[in-house]
PDB file of N, CA and C in Angstrom:
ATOM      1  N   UNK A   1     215.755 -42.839 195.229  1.00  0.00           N
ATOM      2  CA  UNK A   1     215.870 -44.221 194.812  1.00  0.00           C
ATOM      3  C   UNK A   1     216.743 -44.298 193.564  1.00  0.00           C
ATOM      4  N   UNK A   2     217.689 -45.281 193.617  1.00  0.00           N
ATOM      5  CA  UNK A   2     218.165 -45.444 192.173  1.00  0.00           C
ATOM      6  C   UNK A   2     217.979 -46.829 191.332  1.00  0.00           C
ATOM      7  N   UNK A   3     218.311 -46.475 190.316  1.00  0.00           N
ATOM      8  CA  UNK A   3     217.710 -47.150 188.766  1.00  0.00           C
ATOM      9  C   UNK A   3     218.624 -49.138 189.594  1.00  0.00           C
ATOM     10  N   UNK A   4     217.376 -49.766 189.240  1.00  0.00           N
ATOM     11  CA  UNK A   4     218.383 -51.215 189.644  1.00  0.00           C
ATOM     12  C   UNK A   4     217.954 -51.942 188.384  1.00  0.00           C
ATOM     13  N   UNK A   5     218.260 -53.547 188.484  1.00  0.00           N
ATOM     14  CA  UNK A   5     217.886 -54.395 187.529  1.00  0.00           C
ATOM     15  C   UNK A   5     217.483 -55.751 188.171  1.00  0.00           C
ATOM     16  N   UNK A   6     216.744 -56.595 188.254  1.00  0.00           N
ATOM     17  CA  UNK A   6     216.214 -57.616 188.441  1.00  0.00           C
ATOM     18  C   UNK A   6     217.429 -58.803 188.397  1.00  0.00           C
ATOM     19  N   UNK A   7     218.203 -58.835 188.824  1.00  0.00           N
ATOM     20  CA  UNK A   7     219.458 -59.802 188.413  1.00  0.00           C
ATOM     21  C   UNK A   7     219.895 -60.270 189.585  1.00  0.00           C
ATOM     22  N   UNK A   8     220.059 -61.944 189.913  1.00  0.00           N
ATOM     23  CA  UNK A   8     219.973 -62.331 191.071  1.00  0.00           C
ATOM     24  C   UNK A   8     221.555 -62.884 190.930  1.00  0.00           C
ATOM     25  N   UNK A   9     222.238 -62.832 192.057  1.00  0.00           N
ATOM     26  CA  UNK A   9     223.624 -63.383 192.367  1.00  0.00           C
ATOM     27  C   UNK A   9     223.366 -65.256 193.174  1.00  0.00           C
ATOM     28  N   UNK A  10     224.314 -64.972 193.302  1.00  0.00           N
ATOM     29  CA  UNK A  10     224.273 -66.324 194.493  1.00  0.00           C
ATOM     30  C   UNK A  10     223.462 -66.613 195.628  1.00  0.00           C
ATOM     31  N   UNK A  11     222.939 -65.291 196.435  1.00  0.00           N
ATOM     32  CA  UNK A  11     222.218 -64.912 197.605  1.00  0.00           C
ATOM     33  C   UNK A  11     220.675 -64.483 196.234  1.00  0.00           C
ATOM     34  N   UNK A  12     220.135 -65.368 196.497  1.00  0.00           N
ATOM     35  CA  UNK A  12     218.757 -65.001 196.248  1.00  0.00           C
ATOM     36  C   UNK A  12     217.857 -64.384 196.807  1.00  0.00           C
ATOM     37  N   UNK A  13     218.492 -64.136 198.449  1.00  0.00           N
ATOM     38  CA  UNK A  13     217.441 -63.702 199.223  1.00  0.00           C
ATOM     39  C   UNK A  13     217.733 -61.748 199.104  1.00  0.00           C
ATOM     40  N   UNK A  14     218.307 -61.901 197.901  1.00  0.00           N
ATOM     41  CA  UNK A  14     218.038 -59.742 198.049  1.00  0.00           C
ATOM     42  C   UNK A  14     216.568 -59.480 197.663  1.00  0.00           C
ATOM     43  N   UNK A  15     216.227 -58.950 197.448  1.00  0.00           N
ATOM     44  CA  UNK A  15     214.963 -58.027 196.662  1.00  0.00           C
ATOM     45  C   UNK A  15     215.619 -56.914 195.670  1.00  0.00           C
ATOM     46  N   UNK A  16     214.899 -57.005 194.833  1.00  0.00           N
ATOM     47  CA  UNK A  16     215.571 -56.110 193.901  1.00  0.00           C
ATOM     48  C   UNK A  16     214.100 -55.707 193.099  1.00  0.00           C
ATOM     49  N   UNK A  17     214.441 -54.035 192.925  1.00  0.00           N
ATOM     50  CA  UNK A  17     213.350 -53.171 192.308  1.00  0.00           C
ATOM     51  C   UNK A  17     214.227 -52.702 191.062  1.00  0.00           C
ATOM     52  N   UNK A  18     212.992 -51.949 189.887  1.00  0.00           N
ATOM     53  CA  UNK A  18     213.360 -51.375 189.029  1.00  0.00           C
ATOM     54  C   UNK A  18     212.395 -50.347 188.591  1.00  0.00           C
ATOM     55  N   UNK A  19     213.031 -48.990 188.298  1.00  0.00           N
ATOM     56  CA  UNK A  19     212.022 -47.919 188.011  1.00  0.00           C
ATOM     57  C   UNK A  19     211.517 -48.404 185.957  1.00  0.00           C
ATOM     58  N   UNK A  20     210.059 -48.297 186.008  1.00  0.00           N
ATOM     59  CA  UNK A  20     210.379 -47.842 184.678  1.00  0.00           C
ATOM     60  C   UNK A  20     210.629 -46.610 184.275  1.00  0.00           C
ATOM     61  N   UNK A  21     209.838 -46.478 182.689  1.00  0.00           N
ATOM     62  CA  UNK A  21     210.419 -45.330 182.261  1.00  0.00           C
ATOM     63  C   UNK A  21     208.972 -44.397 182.942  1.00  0.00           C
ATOM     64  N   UNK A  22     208.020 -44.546 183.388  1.00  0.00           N
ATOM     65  CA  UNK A  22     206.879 -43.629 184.253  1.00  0.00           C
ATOM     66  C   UNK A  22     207.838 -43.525 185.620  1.00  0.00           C
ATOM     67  N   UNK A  23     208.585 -43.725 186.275  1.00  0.00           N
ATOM     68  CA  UNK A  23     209.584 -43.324 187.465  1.00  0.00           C
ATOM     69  C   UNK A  23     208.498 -44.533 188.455  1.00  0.00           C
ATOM     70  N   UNK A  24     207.682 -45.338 188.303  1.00  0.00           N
ATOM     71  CA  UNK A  24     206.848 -46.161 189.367  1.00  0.00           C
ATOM     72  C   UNK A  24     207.745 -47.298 189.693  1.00  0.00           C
ATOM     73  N   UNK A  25     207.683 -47.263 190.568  1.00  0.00           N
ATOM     74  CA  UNK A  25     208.566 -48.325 191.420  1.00  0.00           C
ATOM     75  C   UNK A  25     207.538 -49.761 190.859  1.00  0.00           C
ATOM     76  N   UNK A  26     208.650 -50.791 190.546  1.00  0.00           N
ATOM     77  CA  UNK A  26     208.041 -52.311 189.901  1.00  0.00           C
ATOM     78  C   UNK A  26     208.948 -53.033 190.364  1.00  0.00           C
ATOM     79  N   UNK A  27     208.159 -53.773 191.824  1.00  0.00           N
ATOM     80  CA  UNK A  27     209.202 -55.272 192.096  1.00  0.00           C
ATOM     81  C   UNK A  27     209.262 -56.251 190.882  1.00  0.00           C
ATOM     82  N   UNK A  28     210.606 -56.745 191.284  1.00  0.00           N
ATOM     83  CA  UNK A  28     210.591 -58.065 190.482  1.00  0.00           C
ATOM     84  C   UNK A  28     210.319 -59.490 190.476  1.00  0.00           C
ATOM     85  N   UNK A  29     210.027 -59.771 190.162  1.00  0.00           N
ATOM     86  CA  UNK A  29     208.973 -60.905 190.151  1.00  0.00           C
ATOM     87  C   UNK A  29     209.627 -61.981 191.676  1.00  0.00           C
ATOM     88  N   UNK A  30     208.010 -62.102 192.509  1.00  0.00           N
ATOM     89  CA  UNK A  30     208.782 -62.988 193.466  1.00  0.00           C
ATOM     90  C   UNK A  30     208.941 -61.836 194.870  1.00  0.00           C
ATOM     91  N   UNK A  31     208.051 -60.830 194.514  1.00  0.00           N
ATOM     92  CA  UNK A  31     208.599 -59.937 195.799  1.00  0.00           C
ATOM     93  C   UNK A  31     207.715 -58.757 195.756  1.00  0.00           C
ATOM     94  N   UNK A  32     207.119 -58.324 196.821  1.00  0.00           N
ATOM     95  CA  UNK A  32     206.253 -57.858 197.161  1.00  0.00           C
ATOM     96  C   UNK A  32     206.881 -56.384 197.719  1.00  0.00           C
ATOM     97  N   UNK A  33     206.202 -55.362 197.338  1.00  0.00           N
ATOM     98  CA  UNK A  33     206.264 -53.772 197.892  1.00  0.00           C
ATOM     99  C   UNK A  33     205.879 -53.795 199.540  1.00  0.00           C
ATOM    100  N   UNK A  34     206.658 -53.407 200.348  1.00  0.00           N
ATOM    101  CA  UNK A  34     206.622 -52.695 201.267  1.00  0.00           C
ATOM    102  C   UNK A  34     207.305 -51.231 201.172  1.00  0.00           C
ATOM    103  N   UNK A  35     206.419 -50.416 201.485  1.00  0.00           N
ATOM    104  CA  UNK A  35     206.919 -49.228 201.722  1.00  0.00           C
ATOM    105  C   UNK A  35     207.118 -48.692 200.285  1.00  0.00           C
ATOM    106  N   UNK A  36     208.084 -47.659 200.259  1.00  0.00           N
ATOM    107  CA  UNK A  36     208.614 -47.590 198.834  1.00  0.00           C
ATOM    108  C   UNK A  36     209.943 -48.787 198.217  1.00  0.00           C
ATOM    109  N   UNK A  37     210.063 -49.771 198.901  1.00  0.00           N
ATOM    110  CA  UNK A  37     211.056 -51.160 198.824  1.00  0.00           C
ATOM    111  C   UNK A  37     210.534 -52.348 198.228  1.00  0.00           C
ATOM    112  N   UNK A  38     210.709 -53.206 197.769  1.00  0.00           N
ATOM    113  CA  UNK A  38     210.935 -54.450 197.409  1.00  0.00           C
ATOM    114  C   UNK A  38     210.926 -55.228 198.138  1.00  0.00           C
ATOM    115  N   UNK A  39     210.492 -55.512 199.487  1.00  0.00           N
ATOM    116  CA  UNK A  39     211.282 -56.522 200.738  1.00  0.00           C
ATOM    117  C   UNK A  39     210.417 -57.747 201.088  1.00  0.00           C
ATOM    118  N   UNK A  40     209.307 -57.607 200.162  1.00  0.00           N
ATOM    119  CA  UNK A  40     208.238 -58.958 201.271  1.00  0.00           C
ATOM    120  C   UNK A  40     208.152 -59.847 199.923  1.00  0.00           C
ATOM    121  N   UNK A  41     208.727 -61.021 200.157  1.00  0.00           N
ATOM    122  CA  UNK A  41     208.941 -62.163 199.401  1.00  0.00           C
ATOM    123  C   UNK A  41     207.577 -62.942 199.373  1.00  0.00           C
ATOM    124  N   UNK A  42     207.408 -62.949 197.938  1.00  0.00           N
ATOM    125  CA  UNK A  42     205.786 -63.595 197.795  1.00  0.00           C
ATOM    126  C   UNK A  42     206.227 -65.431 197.592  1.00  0.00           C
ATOM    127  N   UNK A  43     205.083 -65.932 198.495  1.00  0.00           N
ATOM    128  CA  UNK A  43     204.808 -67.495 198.111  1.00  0.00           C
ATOM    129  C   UNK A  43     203.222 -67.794 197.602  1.00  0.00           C
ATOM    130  N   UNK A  44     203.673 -68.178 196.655  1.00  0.00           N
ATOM    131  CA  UNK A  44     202.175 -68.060 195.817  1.00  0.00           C
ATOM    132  C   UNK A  44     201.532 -69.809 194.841  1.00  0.00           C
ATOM    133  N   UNK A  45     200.684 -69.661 194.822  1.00  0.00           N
ATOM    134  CA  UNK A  45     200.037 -70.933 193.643  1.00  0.00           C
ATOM    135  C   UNK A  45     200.616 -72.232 194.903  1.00  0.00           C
ATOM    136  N   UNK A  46     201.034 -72.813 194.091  1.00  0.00           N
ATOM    137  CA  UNK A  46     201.471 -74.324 194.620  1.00  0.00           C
ATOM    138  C   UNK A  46     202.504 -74.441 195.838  1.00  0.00           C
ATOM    139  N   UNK A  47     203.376 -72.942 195.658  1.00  0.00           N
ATOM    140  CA  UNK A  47     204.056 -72.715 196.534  1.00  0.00           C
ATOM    141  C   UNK A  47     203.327 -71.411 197.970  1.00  0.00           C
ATOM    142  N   UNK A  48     202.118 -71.861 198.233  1.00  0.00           N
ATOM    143  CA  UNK A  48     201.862 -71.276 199.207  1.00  0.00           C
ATOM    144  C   UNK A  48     202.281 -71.487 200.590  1.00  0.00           C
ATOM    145  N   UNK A  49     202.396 -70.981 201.430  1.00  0.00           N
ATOM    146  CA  UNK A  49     202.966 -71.625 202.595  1.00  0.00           C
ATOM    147  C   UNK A  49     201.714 -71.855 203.540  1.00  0.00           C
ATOM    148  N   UNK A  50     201.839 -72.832 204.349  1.00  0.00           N
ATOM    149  CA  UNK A  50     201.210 -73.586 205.222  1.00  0.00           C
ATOM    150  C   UNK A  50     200.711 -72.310 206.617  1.00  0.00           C
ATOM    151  N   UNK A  51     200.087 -73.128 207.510  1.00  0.00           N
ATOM    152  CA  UNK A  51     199.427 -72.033 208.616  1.00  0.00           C
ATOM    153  C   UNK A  51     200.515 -72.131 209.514  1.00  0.00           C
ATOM    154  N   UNK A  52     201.230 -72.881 209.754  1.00  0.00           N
ATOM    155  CA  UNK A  52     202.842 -72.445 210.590  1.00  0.00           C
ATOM    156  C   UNK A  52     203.892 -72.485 209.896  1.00  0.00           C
ATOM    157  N   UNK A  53     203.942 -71.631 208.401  1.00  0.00           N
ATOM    158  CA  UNK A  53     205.024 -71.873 207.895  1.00  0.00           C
ATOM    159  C   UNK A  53     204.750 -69.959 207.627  1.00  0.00           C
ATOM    160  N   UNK A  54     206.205 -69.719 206.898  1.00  0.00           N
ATOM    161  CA  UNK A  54     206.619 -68.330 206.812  1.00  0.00           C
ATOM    162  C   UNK A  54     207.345 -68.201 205.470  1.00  0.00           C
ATOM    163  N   UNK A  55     207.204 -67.233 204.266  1.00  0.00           N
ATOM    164  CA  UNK A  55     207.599 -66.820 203.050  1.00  0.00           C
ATOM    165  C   UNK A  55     208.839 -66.525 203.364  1.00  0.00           C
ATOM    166  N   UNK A  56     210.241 -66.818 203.353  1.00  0.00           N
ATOM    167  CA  UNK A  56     211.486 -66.659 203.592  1.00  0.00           C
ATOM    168  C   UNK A  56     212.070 -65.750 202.004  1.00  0.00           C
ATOM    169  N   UNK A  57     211.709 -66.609 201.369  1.00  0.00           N
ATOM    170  CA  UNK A  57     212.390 -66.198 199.793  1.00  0.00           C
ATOM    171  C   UNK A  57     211.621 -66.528 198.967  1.00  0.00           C
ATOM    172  N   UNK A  58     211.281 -65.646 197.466  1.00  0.00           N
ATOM    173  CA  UNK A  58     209.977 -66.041 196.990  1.00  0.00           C
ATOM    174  C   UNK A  58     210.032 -67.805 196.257  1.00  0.00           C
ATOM    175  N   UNK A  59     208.712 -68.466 196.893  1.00  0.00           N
ATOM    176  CA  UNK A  59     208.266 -69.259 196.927  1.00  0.00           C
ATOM    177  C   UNK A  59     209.322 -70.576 197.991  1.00  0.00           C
ATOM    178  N   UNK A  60     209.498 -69.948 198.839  1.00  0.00           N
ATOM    179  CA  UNK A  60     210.226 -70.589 199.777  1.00  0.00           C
ATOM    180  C   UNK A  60     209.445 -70.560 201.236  1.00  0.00           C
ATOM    181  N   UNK A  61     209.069 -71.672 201.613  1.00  0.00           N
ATOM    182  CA  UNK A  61     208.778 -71.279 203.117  1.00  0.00           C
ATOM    183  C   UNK A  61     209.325 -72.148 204.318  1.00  0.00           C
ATOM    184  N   UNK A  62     209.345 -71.675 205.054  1.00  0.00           N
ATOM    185  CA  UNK A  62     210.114 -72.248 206.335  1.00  0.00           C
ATOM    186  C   UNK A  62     209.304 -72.392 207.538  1.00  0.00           C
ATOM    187  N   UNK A  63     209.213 -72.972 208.651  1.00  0.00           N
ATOM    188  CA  UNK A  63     208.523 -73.204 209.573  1.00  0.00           C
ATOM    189  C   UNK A  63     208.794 -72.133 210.644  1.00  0.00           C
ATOM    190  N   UNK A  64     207.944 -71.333 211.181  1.00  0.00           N
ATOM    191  CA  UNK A  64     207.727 -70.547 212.410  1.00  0.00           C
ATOM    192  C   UNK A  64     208.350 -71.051 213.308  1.00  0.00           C
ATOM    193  N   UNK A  65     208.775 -70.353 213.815  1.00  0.00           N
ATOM    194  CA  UNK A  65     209.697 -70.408 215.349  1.00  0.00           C
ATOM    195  C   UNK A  65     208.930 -71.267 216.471  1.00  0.00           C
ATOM    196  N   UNK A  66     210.016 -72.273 216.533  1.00  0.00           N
ATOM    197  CA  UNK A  66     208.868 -73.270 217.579  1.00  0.00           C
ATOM    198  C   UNK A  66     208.162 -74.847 217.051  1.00  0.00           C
ATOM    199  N   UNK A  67     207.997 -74.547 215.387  1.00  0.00           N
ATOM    200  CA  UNK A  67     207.583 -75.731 214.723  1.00  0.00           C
ATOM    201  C   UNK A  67     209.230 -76.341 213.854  1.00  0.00           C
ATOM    202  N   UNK A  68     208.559 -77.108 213.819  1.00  0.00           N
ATOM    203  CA  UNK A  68     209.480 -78.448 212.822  1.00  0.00           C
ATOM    204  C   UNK A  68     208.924 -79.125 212.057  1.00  0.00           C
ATOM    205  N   UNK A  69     209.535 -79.863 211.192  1.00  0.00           N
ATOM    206  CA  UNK A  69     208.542 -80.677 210.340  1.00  0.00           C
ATOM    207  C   UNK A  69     209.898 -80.471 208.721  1.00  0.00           C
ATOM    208  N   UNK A  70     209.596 -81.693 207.673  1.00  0.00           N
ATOM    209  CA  UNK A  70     209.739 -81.513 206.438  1.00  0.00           C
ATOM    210  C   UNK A  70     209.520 -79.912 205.629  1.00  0.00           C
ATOM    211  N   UNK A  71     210.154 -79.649 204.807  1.00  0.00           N
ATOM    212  CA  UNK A  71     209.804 -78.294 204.282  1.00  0.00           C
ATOM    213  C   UNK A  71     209.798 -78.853 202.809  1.00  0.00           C
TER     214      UNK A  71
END
């Protein structure tokens, strides 16, 4: 794994990790550990997502395949 930084571009939807100085892998805020990765985008507090909706980007959710509706 190499050393990253929490710094978001235009595409918000990366995940981005950072080692500290103990070498432990620490997502950055907004994103959840899978594996030894960064990849599962948390929706949390006010921004929870609904029972047919899906965490796209953290605190973003989108409707399941099949539903519609306002987001």
């Amino acid at each position: 794994m190499t050393l990253g930084t929490c710094l978001f571009g235009q595409d918000k939807a990366q995940p981005c990790s950072l080692h500290s100085e103990s070498s432990r892998l620490v997502c950055c805020s907004g994103w959840g550990q899978l594996g030894d990765e960064c990849l599962t985008p948390l929706c949390e507090g006010n921004f929870t997502c609904k029972e047919n909706e899906v965490c796209v980007r953290p605190n973003e959710c989108r409707c399941r395949h099949g539903y519609f509706g306002a987001s």
